[in-house]
PDB file of N, CA and C in Angstrom:
ATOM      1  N   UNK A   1     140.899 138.771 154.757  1.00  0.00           N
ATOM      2  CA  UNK A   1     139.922 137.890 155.339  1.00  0.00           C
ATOM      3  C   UNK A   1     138.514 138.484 155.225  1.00  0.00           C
ATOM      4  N   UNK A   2     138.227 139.570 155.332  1.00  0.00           N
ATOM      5  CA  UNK A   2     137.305 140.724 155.541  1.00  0.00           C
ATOM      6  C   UNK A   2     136.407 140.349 153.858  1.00  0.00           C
ATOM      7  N   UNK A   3     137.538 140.317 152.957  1.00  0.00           N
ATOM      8  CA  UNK A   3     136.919 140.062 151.396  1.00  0.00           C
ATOM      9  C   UNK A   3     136.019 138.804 151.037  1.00  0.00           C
ATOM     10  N   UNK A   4     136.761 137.567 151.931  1.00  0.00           N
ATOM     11  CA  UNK A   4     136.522 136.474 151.709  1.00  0.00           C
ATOM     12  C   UNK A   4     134.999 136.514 152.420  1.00  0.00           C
ATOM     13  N   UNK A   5     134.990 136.694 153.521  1.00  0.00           N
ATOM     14  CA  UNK A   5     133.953 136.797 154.225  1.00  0.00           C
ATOM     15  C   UNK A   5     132.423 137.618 153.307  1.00  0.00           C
ATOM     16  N   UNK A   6     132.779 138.901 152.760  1.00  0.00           N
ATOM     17  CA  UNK A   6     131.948 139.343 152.139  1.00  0.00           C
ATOM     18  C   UNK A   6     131.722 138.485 150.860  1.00  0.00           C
ATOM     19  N   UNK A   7     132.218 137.714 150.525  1.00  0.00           N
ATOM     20  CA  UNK A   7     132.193 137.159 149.121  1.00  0.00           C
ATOM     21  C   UNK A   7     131.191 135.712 149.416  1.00  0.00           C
ATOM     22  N   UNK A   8     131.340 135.395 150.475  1.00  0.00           N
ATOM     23  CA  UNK A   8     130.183 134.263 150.726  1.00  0.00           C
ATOM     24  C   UNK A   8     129.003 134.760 150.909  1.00  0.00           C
ATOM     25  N   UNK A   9     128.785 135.632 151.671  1.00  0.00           N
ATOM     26  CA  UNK A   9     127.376 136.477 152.398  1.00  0.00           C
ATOM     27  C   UNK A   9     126.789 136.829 150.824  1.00  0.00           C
ATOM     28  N   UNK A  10     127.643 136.615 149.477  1.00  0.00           N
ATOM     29  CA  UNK A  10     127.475 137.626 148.160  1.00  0.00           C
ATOM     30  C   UNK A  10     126.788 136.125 147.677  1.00  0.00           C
ATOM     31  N   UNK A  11     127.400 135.357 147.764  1.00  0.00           N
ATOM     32  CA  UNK A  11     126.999 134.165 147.164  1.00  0.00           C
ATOM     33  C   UNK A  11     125.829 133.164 147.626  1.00  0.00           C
ATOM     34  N   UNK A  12     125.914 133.445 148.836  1.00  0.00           N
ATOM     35  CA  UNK A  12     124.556 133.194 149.776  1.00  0.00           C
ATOM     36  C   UNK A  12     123.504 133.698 149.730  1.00  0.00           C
ATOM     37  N   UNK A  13     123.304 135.000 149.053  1.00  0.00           N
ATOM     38  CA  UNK A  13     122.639 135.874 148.719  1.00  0.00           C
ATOM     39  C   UNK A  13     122.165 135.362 147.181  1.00  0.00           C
ATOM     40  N   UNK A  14     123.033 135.433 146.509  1.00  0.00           N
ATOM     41  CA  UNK A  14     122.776 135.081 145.052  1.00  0.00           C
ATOM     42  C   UNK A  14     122.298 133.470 145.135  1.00  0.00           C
ATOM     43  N   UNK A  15     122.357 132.908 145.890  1.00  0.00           N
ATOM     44  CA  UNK A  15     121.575 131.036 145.951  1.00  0.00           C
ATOM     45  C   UNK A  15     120.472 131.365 146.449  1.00  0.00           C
ATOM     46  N   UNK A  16     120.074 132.353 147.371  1.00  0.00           N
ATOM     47  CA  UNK A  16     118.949 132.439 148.241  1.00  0.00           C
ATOM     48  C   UNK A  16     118.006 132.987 146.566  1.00  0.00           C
ATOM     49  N   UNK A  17     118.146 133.686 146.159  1.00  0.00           N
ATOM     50  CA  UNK A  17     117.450 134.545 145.044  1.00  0.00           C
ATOM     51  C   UNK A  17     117.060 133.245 143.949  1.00  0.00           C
ATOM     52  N   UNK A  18     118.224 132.683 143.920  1.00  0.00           N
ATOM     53  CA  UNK A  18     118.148 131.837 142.653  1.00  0.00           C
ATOM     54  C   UNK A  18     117.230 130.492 143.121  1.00  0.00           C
ATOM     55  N   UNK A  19     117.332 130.140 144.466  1.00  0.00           N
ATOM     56  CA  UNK A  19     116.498 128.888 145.130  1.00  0.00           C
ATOM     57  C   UNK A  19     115.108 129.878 144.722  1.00  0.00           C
ATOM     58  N   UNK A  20     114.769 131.219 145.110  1.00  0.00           N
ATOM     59  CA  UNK A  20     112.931 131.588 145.268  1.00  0.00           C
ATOM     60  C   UNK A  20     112.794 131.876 143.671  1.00  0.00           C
ATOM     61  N   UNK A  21     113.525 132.564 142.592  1.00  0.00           N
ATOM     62  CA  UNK A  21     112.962 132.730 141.205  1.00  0.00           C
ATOM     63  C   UNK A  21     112.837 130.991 140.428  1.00  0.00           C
ATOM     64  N   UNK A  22     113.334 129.970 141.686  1.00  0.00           N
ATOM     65  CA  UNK A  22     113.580 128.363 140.546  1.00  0.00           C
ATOM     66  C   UNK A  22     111.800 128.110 141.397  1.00  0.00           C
ATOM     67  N   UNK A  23     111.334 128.307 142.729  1.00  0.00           N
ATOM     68  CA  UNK A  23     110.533 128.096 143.114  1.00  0.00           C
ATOM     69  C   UNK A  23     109.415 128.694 142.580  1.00  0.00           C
ATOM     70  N   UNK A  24     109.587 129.634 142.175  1.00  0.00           N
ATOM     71  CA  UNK A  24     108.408 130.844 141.650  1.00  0.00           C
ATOM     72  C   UNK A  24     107.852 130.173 140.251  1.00  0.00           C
ATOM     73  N   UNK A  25     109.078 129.788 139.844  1.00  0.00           N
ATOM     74  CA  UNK A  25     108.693 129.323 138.417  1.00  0.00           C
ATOM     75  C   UNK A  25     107.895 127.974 138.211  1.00  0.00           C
ATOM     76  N   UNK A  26     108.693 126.703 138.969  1.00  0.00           N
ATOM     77  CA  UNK A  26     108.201 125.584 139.331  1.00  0.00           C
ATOM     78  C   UNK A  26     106.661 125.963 140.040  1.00  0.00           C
ATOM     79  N   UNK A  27     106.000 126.927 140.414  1.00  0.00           N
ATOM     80  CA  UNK A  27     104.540 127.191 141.101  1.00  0.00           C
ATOM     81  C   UNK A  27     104.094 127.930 139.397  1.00  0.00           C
ATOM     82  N   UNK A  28     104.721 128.155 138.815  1.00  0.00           N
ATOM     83  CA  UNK A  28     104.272 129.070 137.550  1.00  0.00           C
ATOM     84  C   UNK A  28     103.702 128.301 136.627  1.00  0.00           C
ATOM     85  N   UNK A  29     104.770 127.199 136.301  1.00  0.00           N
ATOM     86  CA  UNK A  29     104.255 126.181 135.452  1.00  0.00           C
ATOM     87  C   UNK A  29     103.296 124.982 135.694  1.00  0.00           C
ATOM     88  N   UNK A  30     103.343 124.746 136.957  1.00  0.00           N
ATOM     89  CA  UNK A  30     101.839 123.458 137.332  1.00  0.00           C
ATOM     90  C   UNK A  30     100.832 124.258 137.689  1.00  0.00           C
ATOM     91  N   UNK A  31     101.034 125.761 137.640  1.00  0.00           N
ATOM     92  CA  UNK A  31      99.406 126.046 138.347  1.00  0.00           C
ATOM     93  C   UNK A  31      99.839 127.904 136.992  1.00  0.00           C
ATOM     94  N   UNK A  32      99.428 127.332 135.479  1.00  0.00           N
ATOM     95  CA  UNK A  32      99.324 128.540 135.235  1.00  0.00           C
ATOM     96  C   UNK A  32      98.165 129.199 135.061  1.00  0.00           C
ATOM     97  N   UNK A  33      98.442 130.465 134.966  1.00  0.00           N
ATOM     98  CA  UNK A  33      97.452 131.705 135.072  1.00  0.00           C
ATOM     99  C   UNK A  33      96.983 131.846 133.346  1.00  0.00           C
ATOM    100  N   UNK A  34      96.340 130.956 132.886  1.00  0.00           N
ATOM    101  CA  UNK A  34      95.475 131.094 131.753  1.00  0.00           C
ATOM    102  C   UNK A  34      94.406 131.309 131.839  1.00  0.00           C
ATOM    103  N   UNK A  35      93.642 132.259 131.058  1.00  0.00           N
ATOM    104  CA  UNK A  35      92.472 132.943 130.692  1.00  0.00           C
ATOM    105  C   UNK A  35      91.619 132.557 129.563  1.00  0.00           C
ATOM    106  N   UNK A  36      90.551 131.736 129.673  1.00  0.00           N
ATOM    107  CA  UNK A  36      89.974 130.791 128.336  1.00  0.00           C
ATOM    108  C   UNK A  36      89.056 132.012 128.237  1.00  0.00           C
ATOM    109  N   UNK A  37      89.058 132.666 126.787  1.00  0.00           N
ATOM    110  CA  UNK A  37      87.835 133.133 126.024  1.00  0.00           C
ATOM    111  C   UNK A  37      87.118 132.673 125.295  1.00  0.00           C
ATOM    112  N   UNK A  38      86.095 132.403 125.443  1.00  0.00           N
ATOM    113  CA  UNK A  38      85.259 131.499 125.246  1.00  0.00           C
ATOM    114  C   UNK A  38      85.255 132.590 123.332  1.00  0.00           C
ATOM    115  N   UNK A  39      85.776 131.759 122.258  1.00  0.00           N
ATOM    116  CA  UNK A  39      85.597 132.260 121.270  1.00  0.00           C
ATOM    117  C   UNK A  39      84.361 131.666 119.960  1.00  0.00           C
ATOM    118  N   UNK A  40      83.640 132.286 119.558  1.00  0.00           N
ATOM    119  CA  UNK A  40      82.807 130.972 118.593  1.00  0.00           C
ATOM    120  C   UNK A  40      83.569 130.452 117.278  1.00  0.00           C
ATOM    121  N   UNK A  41      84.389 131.292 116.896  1.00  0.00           N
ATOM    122  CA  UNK A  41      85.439 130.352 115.368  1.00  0.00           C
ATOM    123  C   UNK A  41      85.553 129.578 116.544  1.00  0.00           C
ATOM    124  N   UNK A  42      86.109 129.016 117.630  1.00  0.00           N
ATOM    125  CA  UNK A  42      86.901 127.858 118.113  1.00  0.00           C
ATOM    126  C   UNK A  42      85.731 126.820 118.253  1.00  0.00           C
ATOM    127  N   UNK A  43      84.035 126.711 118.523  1.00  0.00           N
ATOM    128  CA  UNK A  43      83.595 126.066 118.079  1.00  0.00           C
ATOM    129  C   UNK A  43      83.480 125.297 116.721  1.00  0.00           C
ATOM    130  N   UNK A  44      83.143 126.311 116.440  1.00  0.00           N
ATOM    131  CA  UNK A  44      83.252 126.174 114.373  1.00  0.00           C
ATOM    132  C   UNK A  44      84.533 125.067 113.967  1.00  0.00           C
ATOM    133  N   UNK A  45      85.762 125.866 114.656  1.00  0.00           N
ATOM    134  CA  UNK A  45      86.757 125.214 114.416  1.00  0.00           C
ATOM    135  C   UNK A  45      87.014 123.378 114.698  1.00  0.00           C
ATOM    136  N   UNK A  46      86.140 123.004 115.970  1.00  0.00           N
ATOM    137  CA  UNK A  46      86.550 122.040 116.534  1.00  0.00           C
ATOM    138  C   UNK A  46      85.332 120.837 115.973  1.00  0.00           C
ATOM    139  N   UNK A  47      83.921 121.529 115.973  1.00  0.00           N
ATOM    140  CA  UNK A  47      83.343 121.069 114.671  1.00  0.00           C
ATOM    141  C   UNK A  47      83.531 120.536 113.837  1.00  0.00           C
ATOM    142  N   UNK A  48      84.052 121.201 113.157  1.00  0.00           N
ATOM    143  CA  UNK A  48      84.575 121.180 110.984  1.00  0.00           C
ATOM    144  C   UNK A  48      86.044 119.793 111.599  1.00  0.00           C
ATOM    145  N   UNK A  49      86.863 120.345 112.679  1.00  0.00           N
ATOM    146  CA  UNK A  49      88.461 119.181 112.583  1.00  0.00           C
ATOM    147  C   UNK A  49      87.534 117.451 112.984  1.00  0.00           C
ATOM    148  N   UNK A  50      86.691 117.597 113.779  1.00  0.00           N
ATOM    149  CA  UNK A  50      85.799 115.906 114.339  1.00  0.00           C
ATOM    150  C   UNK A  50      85.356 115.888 112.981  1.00  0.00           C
ATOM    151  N   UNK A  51      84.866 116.441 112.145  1.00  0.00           N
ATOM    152  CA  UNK A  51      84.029 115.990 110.807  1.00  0.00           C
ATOM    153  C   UNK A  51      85.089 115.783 110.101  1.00  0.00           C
ATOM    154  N   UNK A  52      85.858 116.574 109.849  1.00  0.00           N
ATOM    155  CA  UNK A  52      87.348 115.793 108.841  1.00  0.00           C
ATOM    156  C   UNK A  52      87.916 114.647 109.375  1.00  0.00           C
ATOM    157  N   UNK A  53      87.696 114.649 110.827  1.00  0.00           N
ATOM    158  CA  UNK A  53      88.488 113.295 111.177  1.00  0.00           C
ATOM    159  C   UNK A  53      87.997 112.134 111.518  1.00  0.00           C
ATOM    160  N   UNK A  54      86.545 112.226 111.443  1.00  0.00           N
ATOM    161  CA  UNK A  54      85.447 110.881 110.836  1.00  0.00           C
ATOM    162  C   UNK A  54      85.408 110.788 109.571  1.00  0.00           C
ATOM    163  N   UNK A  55      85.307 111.716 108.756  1.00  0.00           N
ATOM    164  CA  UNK A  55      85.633 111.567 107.264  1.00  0.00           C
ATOM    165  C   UNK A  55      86.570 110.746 106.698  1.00  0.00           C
ATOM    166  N   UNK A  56      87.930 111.019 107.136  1.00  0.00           N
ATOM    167  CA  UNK A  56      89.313 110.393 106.835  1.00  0.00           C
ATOM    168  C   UNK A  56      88.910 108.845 107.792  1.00  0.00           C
ATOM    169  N   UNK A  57      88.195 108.668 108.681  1.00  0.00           N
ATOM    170  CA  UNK A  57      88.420 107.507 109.944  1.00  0.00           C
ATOM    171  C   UNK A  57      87.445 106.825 108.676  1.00  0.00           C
ATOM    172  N   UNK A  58      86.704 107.062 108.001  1.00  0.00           N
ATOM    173  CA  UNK A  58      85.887 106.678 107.455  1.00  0.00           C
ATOM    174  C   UNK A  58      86.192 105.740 106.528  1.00  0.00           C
ATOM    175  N   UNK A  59      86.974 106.761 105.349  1.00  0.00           N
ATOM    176  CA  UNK A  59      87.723 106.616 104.467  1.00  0.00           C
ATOM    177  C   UNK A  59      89.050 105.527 104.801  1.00  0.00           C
ATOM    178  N   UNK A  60      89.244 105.522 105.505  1.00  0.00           N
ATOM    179  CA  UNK A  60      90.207 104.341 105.636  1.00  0.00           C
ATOM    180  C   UNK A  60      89.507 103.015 106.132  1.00  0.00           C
ATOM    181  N   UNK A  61      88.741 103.107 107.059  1.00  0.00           N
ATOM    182  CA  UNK A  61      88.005 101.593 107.674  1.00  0.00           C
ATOM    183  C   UNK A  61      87.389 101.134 105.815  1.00  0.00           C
ATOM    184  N   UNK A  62      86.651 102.223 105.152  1.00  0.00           N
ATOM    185  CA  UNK A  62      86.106 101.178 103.796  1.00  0.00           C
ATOM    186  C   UNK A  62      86.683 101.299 102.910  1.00  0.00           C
ATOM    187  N   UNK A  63      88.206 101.377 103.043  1.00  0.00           N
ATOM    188  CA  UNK A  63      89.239 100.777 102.124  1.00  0.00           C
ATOM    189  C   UNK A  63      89.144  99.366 101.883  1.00  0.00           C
ATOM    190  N   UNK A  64      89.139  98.598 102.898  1.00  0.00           N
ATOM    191  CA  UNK A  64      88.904  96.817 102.968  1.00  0.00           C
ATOM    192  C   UNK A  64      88.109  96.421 102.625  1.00  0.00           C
ATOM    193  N   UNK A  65      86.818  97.097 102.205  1.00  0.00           N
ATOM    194  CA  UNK A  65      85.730  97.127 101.277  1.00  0.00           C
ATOM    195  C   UNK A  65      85.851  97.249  99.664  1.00  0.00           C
ATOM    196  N   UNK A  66      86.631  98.192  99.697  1.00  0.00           N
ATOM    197  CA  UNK A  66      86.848  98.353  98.015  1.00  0.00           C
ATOM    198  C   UNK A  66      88.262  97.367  97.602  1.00  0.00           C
ATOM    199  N   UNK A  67      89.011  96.968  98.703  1.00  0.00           N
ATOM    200  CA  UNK A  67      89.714  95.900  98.270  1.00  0.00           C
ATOM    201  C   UNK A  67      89.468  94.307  98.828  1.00  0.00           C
ATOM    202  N   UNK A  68      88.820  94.373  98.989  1.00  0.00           N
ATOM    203  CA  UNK A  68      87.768  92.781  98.429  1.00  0.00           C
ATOM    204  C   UNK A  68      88.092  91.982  99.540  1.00  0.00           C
ATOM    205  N   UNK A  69      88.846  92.584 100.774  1.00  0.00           N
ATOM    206  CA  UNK A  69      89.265  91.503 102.060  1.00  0.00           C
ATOM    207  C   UNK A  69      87.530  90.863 102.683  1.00  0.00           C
ATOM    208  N   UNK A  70      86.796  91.471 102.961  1.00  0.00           N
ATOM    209  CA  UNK A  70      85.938  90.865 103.005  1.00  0.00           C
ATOM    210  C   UNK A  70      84.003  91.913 102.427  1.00  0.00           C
ATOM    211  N   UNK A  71      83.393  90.945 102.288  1.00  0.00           N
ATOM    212  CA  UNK A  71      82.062  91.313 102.005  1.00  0.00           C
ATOM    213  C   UNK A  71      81.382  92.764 102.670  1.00  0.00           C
ATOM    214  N   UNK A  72      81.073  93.747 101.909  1.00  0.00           N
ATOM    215  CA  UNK A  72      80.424  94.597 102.970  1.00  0.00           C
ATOM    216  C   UNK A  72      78.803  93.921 103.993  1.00  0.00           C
ATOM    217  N   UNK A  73      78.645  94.432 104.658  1.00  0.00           N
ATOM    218  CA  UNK A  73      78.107  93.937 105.665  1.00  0.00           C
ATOM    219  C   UNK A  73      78.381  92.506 105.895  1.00  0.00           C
ATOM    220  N   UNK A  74      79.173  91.983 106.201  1.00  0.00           N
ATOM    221  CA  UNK A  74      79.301  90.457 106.201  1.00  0.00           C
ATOM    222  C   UNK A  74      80.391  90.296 107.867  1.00  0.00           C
ATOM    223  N   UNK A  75      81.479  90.832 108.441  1.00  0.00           N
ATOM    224  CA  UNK A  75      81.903  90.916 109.132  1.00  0.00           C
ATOM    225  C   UNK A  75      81.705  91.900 110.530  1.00  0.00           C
ATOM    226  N   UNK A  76      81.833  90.832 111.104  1.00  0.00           N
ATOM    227  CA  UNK A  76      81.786  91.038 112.511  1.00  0.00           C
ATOM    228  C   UNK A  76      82.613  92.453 113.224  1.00  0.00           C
ATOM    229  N   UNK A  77      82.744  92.881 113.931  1.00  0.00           N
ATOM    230  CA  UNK A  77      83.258  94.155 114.441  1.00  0.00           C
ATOM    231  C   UNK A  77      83.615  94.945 113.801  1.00  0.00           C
ATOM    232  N   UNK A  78      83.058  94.913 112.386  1.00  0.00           N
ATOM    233  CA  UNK A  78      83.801  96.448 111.200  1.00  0.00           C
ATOM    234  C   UNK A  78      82.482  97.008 111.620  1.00  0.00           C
ATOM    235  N   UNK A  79      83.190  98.488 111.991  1.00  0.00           N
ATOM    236  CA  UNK A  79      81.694  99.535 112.007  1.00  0.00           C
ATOM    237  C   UNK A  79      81.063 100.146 110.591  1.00  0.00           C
ATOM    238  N   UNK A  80      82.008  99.909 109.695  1.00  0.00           N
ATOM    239  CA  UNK A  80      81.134  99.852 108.693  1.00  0.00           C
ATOM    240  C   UNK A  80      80.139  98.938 108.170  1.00  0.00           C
ATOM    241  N   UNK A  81      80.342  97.750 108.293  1.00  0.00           N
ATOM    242  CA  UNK A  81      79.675  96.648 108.025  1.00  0.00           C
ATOM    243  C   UNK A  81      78.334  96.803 109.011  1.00  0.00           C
ATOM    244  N   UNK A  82      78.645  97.235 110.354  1.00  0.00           N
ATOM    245  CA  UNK A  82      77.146  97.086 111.295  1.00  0.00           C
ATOM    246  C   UNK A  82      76.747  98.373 110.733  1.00  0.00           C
ATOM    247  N   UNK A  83      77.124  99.584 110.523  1.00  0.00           N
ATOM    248  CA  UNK A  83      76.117 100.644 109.888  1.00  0.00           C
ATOM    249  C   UNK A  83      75.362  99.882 108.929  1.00  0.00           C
ATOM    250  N   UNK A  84      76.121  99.601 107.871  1.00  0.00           N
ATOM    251  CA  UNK A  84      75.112  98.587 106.909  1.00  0.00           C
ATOM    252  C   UNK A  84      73.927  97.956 107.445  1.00  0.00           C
ATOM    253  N   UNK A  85      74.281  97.355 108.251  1.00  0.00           N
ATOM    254  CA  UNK A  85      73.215  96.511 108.494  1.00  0.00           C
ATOM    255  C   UNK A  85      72.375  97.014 110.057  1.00  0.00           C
ATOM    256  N   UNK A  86      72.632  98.011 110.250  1.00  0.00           N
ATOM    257  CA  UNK A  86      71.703  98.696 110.968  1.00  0.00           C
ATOM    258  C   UNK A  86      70.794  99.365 109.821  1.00  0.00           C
ATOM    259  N   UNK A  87      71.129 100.031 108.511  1.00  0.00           N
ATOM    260  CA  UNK A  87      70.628 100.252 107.757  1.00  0.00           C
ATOM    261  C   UNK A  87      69.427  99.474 107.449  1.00  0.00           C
ATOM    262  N   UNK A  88      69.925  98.189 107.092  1.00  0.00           N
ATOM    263  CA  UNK A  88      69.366  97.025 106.779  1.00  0.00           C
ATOM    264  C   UNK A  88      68.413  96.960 106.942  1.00  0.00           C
ATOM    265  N   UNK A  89      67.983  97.068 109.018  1.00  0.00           N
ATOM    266  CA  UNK A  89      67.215  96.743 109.548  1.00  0.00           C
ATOM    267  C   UNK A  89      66.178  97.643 109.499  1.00  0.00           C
ATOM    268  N   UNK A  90      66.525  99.230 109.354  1.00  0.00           N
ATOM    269  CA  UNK A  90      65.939 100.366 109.594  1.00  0.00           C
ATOM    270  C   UNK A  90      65.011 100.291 108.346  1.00  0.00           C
ATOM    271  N   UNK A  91      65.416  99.809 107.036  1.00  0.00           N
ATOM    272  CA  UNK A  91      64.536 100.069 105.687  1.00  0.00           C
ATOM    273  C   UNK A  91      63.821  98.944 105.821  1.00  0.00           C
ATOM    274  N   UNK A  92      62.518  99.031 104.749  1.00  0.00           N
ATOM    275  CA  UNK A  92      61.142  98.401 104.931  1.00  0.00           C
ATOM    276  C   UNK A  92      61.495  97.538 103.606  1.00  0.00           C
ATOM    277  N   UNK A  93      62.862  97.490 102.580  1.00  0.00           N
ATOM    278  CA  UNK A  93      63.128  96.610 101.630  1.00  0.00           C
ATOM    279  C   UNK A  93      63.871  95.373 102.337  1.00  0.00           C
ATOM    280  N   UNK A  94      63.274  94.356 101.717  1.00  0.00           N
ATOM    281  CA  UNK A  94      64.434  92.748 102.073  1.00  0.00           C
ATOM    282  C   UNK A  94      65.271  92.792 100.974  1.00  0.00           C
ATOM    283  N   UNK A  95      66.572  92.773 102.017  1.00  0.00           N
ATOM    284  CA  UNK A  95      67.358  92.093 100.837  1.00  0.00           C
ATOM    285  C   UNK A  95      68.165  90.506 101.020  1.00  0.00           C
ATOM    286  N   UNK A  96      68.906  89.812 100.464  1.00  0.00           N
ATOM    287  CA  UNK A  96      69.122  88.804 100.137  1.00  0.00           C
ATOM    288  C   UNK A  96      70.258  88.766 100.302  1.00  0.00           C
ATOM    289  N   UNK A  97      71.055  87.679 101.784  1.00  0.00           N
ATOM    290  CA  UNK A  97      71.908  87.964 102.088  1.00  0.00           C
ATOM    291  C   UNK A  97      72.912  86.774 101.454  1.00  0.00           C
ATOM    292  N   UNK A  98      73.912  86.415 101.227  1.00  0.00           N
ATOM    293  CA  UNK A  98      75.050  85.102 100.551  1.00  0.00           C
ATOM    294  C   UNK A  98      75.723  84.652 101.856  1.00  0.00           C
ATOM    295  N   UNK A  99      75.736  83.743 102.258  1.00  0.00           N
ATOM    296  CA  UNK A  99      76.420  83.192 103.076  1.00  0.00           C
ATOM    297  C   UNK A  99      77.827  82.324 102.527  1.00  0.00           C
ATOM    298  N   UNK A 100      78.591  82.590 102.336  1.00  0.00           N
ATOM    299  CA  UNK A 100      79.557  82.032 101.802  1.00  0.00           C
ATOM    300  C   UNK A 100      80.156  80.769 102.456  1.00  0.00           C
ATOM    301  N   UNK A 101      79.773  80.354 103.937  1.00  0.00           N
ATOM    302  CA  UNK A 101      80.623  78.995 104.612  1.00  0.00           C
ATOM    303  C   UNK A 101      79.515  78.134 104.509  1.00  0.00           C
ATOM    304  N   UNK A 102      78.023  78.377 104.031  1.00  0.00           N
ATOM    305  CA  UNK A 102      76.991  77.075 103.653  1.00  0.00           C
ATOM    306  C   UNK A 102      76.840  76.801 102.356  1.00  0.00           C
ATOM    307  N   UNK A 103      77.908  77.216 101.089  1.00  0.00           N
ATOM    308  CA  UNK A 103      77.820  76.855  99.834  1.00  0.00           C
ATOM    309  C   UNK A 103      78.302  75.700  99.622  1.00  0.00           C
ATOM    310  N   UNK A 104      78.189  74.852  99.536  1.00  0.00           N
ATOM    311  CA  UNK A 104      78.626  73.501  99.407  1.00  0.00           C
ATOM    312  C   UNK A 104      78.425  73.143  97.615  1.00  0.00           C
ATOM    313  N   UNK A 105      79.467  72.099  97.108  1.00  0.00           N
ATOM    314  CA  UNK A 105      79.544  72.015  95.961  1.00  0.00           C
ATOM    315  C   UNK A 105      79.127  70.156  96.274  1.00  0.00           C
ATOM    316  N   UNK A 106      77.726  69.827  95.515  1.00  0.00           N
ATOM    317  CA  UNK A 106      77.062  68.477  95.390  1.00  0.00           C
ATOM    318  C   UNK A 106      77.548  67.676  94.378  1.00  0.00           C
ATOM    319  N   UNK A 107      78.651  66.808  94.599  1.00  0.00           N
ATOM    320  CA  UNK A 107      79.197  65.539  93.799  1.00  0.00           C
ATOM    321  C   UNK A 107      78.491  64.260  93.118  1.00  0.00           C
TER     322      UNK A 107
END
């Protein structure tokens, strides 16, 4: 009886340990102890990845440009199309715009 008895107090022991190292950890991981060094490659770095990834954002929005879905500067919410024509506005040349839904063909 004497065994049995010690064998719970053993196991009670070993849950008590295992409940505070599951608690320790669960406080470890939502509140960790990281140290930011402020490094300058990681500027550089984060720099150069936003410029590759306007580059490529770029490169894909004036795909629909080089495949003929619609007119450059001619559509509404393409940000390429309003750069254009912020351009547009910014230079001191006129240019000559096509309206394609007032072409009418005279019978």
């Amino acid at each position: 009886m004497n065994f049995f008895k010690n064998a719970v107090y053993v196991l009670v022991f070993i849950n008590l340990v295992s409940l505070g190292f599951n608690g320790w950890m669960y406080k470890e991981l939502h509140e960790p102890d990281i140290i930011m060094a402020s490094d300058p490659a990681l500027q550089t770095l984060i720099q150069e990845s936003r410029a590759r990834d306007t580059h490529i954002l770029k490169a894909i929005l004036l795909t629909h440009h080089r495949l003929g879905i619609h007119l450059p500067g001619q559509q509404d919410m393409c940000p390429a199309c309003e750069e254009i024509r912020e351009q547009a506005k910014d230079s001191s040349t006129k240019t000559i715009s096509i309206n394609e839904n007032h072409m009418h063909s005279r019978e």
